[in-house]
Protein backbone atom coordinates (compact mmCIF):
# COMPACT_ATOMS: atom_id res chain seq x y z
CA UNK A 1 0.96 16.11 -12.63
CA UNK A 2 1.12 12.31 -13.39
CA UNK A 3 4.88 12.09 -13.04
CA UNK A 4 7.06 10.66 -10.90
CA UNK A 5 10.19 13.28 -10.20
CA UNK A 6 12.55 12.14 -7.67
CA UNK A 7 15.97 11.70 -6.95
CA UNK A 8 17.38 7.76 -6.82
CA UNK A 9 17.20 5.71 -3.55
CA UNK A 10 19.84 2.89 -2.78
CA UNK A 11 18.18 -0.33 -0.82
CA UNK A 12 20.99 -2.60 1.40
CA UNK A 13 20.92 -4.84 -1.83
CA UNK A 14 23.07 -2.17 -3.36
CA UNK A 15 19.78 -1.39 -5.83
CA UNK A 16 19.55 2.27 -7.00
CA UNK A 17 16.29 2.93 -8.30
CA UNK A 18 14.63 5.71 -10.28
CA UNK A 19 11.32 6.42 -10.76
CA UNK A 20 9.90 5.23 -14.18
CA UNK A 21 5.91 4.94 -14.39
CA UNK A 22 3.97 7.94 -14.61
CA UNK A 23 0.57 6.23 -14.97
CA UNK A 24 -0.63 3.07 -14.34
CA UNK A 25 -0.70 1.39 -18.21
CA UNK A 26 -3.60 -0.25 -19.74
CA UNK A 27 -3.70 -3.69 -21.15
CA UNK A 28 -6.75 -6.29 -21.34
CA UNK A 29 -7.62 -7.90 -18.15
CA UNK A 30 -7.93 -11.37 -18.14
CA UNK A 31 -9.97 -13.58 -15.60
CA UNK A 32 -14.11 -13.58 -15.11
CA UNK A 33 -14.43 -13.44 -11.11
CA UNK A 34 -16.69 -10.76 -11.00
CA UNK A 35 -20.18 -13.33 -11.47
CA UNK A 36 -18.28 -15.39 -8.69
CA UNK A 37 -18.08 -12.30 -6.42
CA UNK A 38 -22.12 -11.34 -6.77
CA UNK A 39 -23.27 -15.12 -6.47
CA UNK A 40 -21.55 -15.24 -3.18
CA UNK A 41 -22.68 -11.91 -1.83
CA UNK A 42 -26.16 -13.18 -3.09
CA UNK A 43 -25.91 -16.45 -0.84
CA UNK A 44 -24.20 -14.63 1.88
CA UNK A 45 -21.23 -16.49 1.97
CA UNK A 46 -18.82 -13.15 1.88
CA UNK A 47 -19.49 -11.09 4.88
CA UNK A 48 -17.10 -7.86 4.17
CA UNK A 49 -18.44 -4.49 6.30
CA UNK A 50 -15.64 -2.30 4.52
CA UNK A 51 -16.34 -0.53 1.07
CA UNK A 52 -12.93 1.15 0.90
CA UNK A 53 -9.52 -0.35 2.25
CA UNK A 54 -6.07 1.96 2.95
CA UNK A 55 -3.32 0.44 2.42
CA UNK A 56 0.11 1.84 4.40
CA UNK A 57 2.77 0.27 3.63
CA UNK A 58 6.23 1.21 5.48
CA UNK A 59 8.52 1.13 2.67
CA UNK A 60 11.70 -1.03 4.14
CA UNK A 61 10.24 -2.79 6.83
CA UNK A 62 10.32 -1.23 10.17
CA UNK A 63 11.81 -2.81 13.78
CA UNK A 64 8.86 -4.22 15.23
CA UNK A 65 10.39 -4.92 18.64
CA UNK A 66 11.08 -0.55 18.88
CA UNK A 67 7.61 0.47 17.91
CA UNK A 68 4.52 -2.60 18.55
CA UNK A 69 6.12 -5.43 19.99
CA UNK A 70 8.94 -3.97 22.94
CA UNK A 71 10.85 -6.52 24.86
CA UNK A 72 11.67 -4.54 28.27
CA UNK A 73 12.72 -7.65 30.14
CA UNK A 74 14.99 -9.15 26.89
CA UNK A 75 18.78 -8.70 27.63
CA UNK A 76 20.39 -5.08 26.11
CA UNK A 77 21.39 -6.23 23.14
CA UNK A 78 18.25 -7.52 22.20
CA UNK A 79 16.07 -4.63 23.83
CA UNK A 80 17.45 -1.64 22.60
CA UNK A 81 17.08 1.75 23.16
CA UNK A 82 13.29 2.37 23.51
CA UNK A 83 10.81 2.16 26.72
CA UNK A 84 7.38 0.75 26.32
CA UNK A 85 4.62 3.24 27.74
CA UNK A 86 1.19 2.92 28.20
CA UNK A 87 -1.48 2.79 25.78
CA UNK A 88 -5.84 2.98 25.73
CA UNK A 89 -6.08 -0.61 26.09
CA UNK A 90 -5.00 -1.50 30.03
CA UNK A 91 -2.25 -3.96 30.12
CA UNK A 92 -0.77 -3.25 26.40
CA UNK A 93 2.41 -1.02 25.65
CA UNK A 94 3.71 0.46 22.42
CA UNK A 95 7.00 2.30 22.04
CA UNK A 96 7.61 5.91 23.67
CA UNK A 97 8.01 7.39 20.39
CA UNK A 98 4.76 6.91 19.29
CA UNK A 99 2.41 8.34 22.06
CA UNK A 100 -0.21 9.46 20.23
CA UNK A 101 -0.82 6.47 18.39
CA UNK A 102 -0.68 4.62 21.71
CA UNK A 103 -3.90 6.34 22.66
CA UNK A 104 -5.56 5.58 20.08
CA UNK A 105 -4.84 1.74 20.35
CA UNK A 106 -8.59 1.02 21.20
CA UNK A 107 -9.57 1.84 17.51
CA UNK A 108 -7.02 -0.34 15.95
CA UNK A 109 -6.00 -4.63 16.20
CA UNK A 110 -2.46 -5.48 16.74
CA UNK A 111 -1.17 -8.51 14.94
CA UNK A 112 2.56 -9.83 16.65
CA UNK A 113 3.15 -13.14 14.98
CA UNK A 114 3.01 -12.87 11.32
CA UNK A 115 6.00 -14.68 9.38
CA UNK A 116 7.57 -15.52 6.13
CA UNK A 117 10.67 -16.67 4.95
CA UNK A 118 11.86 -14.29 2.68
CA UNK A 119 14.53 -12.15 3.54
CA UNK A 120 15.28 -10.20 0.51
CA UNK A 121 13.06 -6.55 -0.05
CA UNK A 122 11.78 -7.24 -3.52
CA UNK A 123 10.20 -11.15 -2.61
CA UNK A 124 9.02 -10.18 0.95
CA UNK A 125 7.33 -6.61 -0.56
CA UNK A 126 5.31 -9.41 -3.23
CA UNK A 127 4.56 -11.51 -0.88
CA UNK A 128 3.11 -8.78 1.49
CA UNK A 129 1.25 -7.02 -0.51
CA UNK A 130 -0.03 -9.49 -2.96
CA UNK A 131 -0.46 -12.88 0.15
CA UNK A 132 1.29 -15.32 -2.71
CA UNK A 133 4.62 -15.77 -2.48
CA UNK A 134 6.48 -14.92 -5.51
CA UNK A 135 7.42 -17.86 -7.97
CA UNK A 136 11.28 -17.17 -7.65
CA UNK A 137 11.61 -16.95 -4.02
CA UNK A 138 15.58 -17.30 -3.66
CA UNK A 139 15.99 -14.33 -6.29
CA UNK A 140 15.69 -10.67 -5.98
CA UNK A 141 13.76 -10.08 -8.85
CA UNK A 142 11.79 -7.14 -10.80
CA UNK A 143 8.49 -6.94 -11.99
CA UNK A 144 6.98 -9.02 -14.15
CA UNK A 145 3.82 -10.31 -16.50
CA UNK A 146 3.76 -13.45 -14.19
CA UNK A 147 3.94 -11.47 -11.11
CA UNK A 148 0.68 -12.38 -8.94
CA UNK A 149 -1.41 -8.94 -8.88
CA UNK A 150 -1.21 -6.52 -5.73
CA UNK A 151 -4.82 -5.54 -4.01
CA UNK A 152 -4.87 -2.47 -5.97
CA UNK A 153 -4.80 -4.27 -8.94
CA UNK A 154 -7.23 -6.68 -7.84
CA UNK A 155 -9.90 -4.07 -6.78
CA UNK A 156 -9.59 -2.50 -9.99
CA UNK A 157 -9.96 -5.38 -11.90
CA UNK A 158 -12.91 -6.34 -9.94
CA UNK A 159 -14.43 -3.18 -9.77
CA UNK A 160 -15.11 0.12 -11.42
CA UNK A 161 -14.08 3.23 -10.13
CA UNK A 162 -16.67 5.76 -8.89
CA UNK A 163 -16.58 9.61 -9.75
CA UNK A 164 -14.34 8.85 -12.83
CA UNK A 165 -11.75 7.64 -10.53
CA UNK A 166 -9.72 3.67 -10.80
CA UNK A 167 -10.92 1.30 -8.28
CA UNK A 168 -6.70 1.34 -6.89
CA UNK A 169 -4.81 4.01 -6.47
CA UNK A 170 -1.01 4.04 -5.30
CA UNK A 171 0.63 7.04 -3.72
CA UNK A 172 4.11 7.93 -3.59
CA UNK A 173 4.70 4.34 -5.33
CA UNK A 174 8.06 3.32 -4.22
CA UNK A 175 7.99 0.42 -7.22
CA UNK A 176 8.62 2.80 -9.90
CA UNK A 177 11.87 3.32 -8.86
CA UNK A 178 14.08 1.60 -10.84
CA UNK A 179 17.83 1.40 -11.44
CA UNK A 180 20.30 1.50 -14.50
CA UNK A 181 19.41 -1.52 -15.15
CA UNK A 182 15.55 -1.24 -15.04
CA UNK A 183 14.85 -2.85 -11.96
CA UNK A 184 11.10 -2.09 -11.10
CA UNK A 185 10.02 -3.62 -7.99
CA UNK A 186 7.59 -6.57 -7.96
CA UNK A 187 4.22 -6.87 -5.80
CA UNK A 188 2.95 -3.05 -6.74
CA UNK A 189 1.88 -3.94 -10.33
CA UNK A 190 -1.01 -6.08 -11.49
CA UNK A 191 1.28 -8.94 -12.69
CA UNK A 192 -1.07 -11.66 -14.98
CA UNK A 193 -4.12 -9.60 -14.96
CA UNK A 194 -2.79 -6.93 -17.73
CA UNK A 195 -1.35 -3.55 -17.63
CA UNK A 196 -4.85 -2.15 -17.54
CA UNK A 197 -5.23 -3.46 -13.93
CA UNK A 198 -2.28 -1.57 -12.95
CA UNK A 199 -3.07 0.80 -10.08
CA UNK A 200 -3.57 4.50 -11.12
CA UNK A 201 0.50 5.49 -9.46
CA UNK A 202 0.31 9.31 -8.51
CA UNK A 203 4.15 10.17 -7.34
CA UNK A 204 4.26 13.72 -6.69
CA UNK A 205 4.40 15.17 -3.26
CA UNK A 206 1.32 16.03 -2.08
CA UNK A 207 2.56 18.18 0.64
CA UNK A 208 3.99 20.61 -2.00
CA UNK A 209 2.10 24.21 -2.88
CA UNK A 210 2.77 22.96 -6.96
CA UNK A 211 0.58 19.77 -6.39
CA UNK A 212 -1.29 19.53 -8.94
CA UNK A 213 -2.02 16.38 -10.50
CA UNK A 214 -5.12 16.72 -12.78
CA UNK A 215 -4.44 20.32 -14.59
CA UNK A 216 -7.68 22.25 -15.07
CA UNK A 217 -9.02 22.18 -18.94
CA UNK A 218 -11.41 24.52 -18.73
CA UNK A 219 -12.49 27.02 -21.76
CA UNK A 220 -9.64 27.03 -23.91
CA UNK A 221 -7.27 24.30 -22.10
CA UNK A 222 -9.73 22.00 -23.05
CA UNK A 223 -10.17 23.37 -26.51
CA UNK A 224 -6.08 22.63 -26.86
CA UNK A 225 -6.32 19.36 -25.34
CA UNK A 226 -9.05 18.23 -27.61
CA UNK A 227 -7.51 19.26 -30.53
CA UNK A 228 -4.07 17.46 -29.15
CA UNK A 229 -6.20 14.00 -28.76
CA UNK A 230 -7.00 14.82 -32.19
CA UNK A 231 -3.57 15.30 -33.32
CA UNK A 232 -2.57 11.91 -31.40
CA UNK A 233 -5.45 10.09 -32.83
CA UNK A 234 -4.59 10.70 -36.19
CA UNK A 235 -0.67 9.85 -35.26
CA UNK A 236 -1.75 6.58 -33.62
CA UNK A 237 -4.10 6.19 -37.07
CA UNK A 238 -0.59 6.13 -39.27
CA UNK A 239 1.60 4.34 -36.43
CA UNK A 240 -0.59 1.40 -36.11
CA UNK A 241 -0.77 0.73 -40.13
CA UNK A 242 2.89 0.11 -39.31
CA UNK A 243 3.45 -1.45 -36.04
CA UNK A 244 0.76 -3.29 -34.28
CA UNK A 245 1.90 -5.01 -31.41
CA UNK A 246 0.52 -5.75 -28.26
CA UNK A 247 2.75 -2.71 -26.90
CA UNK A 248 0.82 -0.10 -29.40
CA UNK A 249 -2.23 -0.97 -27.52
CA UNK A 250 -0.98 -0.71 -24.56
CA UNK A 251 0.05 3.02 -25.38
CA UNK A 252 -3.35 3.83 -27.15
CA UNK A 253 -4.94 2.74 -23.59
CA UNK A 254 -2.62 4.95 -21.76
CA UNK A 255 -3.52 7.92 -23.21
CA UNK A 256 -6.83 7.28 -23.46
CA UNK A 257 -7.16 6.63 -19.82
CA UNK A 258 -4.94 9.80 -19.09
CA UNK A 259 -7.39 12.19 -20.95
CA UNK A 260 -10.40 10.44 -19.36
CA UNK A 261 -8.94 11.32 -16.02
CA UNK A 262 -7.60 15.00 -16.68
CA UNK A 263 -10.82 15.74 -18.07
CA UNK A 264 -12.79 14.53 -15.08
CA UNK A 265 -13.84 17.47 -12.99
CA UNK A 266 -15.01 14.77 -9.70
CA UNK A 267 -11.38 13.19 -10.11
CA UNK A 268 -9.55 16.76 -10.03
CA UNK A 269 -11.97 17.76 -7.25
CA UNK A 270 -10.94 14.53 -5.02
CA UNK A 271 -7.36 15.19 -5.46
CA UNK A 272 -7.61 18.70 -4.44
CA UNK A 273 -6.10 19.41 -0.92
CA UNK A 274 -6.66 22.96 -1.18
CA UNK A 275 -10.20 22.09 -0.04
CA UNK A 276 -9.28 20.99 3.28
CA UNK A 277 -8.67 23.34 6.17
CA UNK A 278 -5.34 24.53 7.60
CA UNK A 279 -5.82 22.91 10.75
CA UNK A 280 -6.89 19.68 8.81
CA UNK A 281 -3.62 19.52 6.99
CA UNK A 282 -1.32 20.34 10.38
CA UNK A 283 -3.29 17.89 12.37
CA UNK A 284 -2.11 15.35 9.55
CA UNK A 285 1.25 16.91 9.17
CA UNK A 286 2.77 18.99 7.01
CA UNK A 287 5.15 16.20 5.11
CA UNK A 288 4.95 13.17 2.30
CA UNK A 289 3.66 10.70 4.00
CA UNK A 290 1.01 12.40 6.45
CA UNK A 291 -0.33 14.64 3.37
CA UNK A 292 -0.51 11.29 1.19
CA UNK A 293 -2.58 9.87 4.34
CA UNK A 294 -5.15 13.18 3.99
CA UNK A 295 -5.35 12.53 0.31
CA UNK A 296 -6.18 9.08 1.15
CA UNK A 297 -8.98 10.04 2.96
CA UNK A 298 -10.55 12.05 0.55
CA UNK A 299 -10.23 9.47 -2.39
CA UNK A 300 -12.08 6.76 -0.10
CA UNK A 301 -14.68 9.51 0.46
CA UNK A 302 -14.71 9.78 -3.22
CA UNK A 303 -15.74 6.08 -3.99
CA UNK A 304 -12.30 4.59 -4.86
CA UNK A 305 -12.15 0.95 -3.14
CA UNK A 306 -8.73 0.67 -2.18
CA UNK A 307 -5.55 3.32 -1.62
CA UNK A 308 -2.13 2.39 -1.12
CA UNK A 309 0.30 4.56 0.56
CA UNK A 310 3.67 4.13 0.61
CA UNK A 311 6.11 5.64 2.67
CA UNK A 312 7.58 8.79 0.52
CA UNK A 313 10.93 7.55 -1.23
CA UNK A 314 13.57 9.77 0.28
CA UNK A 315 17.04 9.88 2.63
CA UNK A 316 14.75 7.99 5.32
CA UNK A 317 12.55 5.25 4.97
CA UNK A 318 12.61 2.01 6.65
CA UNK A 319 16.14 -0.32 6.33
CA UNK A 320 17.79 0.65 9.22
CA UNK A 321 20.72 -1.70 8.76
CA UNK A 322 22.71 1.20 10.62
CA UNK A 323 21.68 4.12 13.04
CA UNK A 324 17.89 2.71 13.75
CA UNK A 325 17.29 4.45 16.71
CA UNK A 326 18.42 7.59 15.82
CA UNK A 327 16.35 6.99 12.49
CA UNK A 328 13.41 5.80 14.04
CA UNK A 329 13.46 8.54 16.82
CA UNK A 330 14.16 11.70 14.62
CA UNK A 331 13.67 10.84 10.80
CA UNK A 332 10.63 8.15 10.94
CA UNK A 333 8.40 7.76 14.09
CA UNK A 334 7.16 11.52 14.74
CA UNK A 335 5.78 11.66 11.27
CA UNK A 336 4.30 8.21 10.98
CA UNK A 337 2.33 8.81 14.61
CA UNK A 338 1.32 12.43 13.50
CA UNK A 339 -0.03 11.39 10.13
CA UNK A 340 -1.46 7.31 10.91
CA UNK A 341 -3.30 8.95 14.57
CA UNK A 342 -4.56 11.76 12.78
CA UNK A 343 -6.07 9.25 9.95
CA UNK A 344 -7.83 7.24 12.84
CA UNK A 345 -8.86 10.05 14.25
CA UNK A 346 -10.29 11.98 11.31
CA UNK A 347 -12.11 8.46 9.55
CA UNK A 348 -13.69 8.21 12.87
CA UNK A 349 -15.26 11.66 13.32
CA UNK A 350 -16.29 11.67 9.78
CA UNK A 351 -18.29 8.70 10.56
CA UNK A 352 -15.79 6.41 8.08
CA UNK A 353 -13.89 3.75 10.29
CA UNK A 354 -16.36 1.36 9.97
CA UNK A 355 -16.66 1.45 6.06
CA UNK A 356 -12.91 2.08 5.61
CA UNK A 357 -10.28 -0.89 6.86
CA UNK A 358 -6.76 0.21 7.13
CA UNK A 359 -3.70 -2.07 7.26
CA UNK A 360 -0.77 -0.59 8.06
CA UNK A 361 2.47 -3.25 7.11
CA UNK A 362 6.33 -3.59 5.95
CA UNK A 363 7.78 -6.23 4.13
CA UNK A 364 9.35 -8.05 7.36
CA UNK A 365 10.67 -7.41 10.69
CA UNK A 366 14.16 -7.06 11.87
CA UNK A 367 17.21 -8.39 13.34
CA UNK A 368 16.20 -9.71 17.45
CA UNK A 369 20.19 -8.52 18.31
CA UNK A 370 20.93 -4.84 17.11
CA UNK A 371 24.43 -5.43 14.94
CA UNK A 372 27.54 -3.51 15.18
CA UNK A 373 26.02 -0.26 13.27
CA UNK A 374 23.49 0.33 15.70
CA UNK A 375 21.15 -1.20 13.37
CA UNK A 376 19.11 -4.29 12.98
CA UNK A 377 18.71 -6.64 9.78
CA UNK A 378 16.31 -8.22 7.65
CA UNK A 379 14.03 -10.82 9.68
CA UNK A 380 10.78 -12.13 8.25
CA UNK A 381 10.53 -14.75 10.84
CA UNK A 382 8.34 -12.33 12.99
CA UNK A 383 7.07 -9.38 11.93
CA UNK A 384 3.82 -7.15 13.59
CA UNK A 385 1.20 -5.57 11.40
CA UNK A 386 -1.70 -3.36 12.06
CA UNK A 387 -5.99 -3.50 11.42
CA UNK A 388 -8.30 -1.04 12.17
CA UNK A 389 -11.71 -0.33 11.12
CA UNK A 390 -13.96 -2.22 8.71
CA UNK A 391 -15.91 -3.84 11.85
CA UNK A 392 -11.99 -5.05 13.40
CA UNK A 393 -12.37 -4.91 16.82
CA UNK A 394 -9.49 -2.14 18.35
CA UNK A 395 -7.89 -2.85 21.55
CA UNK A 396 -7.27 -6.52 20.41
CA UNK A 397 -3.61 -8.00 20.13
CA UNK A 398 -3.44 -11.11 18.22
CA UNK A 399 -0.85 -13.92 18.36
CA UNK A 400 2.70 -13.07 20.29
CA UNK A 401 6.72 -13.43 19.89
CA UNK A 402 9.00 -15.03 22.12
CA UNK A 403 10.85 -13.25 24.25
CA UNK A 404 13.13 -11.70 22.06
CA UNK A 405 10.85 -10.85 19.15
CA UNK A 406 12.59 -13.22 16.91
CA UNK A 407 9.64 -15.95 16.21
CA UNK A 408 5.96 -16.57 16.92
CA UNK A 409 5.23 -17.83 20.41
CA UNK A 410 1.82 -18.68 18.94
CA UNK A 411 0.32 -20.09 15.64
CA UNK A 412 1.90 -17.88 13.07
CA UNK A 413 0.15 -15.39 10.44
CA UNK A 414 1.22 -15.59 6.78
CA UNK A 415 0.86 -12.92 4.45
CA UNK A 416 -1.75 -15.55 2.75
CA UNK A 417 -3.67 -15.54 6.06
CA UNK A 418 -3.41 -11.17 5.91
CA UNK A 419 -4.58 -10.70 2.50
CA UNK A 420 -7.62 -13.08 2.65
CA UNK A 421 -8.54 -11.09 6.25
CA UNK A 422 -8.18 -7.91 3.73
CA UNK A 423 -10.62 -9.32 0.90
CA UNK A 424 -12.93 -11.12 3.11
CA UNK A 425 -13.25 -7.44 5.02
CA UNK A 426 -14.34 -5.73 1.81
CA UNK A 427 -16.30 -8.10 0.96
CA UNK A 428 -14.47 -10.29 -1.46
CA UNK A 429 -14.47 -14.27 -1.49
CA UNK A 430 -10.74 -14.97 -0.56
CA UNK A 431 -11.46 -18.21 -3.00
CA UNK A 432 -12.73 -16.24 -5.93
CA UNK A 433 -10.32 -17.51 -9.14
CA UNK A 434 -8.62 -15.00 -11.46
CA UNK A 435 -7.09 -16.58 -14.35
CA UNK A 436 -3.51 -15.89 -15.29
CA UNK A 437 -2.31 -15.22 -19.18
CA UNK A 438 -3.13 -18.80 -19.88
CA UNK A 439 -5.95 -19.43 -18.79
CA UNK A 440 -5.05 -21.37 -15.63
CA UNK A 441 -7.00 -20.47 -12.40
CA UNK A 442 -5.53 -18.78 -9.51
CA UNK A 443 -7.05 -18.99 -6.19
CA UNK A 444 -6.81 -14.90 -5.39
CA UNK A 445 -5.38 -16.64 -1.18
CA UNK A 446 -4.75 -19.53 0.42
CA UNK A 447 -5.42 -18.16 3.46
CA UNK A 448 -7.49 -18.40 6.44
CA UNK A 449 -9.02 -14.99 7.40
CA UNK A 450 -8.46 -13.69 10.70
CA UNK A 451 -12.45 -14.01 11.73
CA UNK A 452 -10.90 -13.13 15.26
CA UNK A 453 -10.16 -9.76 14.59
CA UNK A 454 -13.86 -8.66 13.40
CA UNK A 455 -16.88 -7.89 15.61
């Protein structure tokens, strides 16, 4: 179903978060960018070879220097555990403990000198996944109406879903985990653009036998949940001669999107693993994360433009302040290079890489020296982020660190500069303007595409 079960999650800023959304909400969109859009696809100014985009995002941000950026000849402390070993491309080495991945390296860009200043999970995760910097920086804020809109959001709001699916979907949505205090995460949400904009957030575990998220109403289901819009109809009827407020029609939305969805036999079909073989779902692996990549797949096949997956909210995810190796050798890596290889793998023999870009990111890097837990810290001075498909050219490693991972030895890479290679890949004028609940424009980046990275 549409919920989001799950037990609470403490980050290192001492936040405990449980999940709260169990579909994104509906609101009016504001902003006309669409007529931009066509006029410059008409003119040719937007080259984009992608129609769908796949979003993985690493929930915690993992140590780039122990999995796509190793420092063999950095002293110990620096270093760490982890040997670099060969990969497809001659010359260019990836950590030991993800050898499958490392094989596949010709199908996939490497990017080694992005950076950003902010230090603190909820900022940097905005920053990342929206490329604008969040308007309270030194904070550690939640969510909110001002928030600049994530590329879920923007797809959707830009474009209508196929097959009676949302243009953005998020999976396993690690922002609607919130804590006593309500503290939803900013950066996954669409922020300024309305409720409506929201990505569709689907948080069960797909890897389960019960998951099921679009029940079947067929024959007399759908006789009961017809009569049951009835019945709501009628209570909405009586509740708005009483209370009508922006939130009311917020909720009517909802619920009208929810039915539209349950009721769509192309959207239950898409999410429907059961279709795929056994060997299919092993190859992908038989957890959260590498079953959320699988049903990624199939809703890209299924016309939606862009799916975010985010690494399943559990005991171990990504802020190894303590224990990282151990973490990143047992807990993280195996299942990350099962599920993201198998992803390359299967979008390429299904004839999809070159429609379908994927960008694989965390919120920053961490700590050059490993601390006195065995771990390493927050650092968004240099972070490393993966491209692949959507015409990006594999084998190619942009920019580099120093010699200890800990800045840019070349120009850097801002997340402004990431999410305008993103839109300009599927086609989308970086420059287009949404307009925010004023009325004021809003560039949708600042940034300079990476044309470097594209064939």
């Amino acid at each position: 179903m549409l919920s989001l079960p799950g037990k609470p999650v403490r980050l290192c800023e001492g936040i405990t978060r449980r999940e709260w959304l169990r579909v994104g909400g509906l609101s009016s969109a504001v902003g006309l960018s669409l007529p931009q859009l066509l006029r410059a696809r008409a003119t040719g100014k937007v080259r984009g070879r992608a129609k769908s985009c796949i979003v993985v995002f690493l929930f915690g941000a993992p140590a780039h220097q122990d999995i796509w950026d190793l420092k063999p000849g950095a002293r110990a402390e620096y270093r760490g555990e982890f040997k670099p070993i060969a990969s497809s491309v001659p010359g260019t080495f990836l950590g030991e403990h993800i050898p499958r991945t490392a094989r596949l390296l010709h199908r996939f860009a490497l990017v080694r000198s992005v950076s950003h200043p902010d230090n603190t999970h909820t900022v940097a995760m905005h920053y990342m996944l929206t490329g604008v910097r969040h308007l309270q920086p030194q904070s550690n804020p939640q969510n909110q109406p001002s928030d600049f809109p994530c590329f879920g959001a923007v797809m959707r709001h830009l474009r209508r879903g196929d097959s009676g699916l949302p243009a953005g979907i998020s999976l396993n949505s690690p922002a609607n985990q919130v804590s006593a205090n309500n503290h939803i995460f900013p950066g996954f949400f669409a922020g300024f653009l309305g409720r409506a904009n929201d990505p569709l957030f689907v948080g069960d575990d797909p890897s389960e036998p019960t998951f099921v998220p679009f029940p079947a109403v067929d024959g007399e289901q759908a006789v009961r949940m017809r009569q049951r819009r009835s019945l709501l109809e009628t209570v909405d009827d009586r509740r708005r001669t009483i209370h009508r407020v922006a939130a009311t029609a917020d909720y009517d939305q909802y619920h009208q999107k929810a039915f539209d969805l349950i009721t769509s036999p192309e959207a239950r079909r898409a999410f429907d693993l059961a279709g795929e073989t056994d060997r299919s779902r092993d190859r992908y692996g038989r957890n959260h994360f590498g079953q959320a990549l699988l049903l990624a797949r199939r809703l890209v096949e299924a016309g939606v433009s862009l799916v975010t997956v985010n690494w399943a909210r559990n005991d171990a995810f990504w802020d190894t302040h303590a224990n990282n190796f151990n973490l990143l050798k047992k807990s993280l890596l195996p299942p990350f290079d099962l599920g993201f290889s198998a992803l390359l793998d299967d979008l390429q023999q299904r004839g999809l890489l070159d429609d379908t870009l994927i960008y694989c990111l965390g919120e920053f890097g961490r700590t050059p020296a490993i601390n006195a837990a065995a771990g390493r810290d927050h650092w968004a001075a240099c972070n490393s982020v993966v491209l692949a498909g959507g015409g990006v050219r594999g084998g190619l490693v942009h920019g580099a660190s120093d010699k200890n991972a800990a800045f840019p030895a070349t120009p850097p890479v801002s997340p402004s500069d990431l999410s305008a290679t993103v839109y300009q890949a599927l086609g989308v004028d970086p420059h287009t303007e949404l307009r925010d609940a004023l009325g004021r424009p809003q560039a949708l980046s600042s940034g300079r595409p990476l044309h470097e990275l594209f064939s």
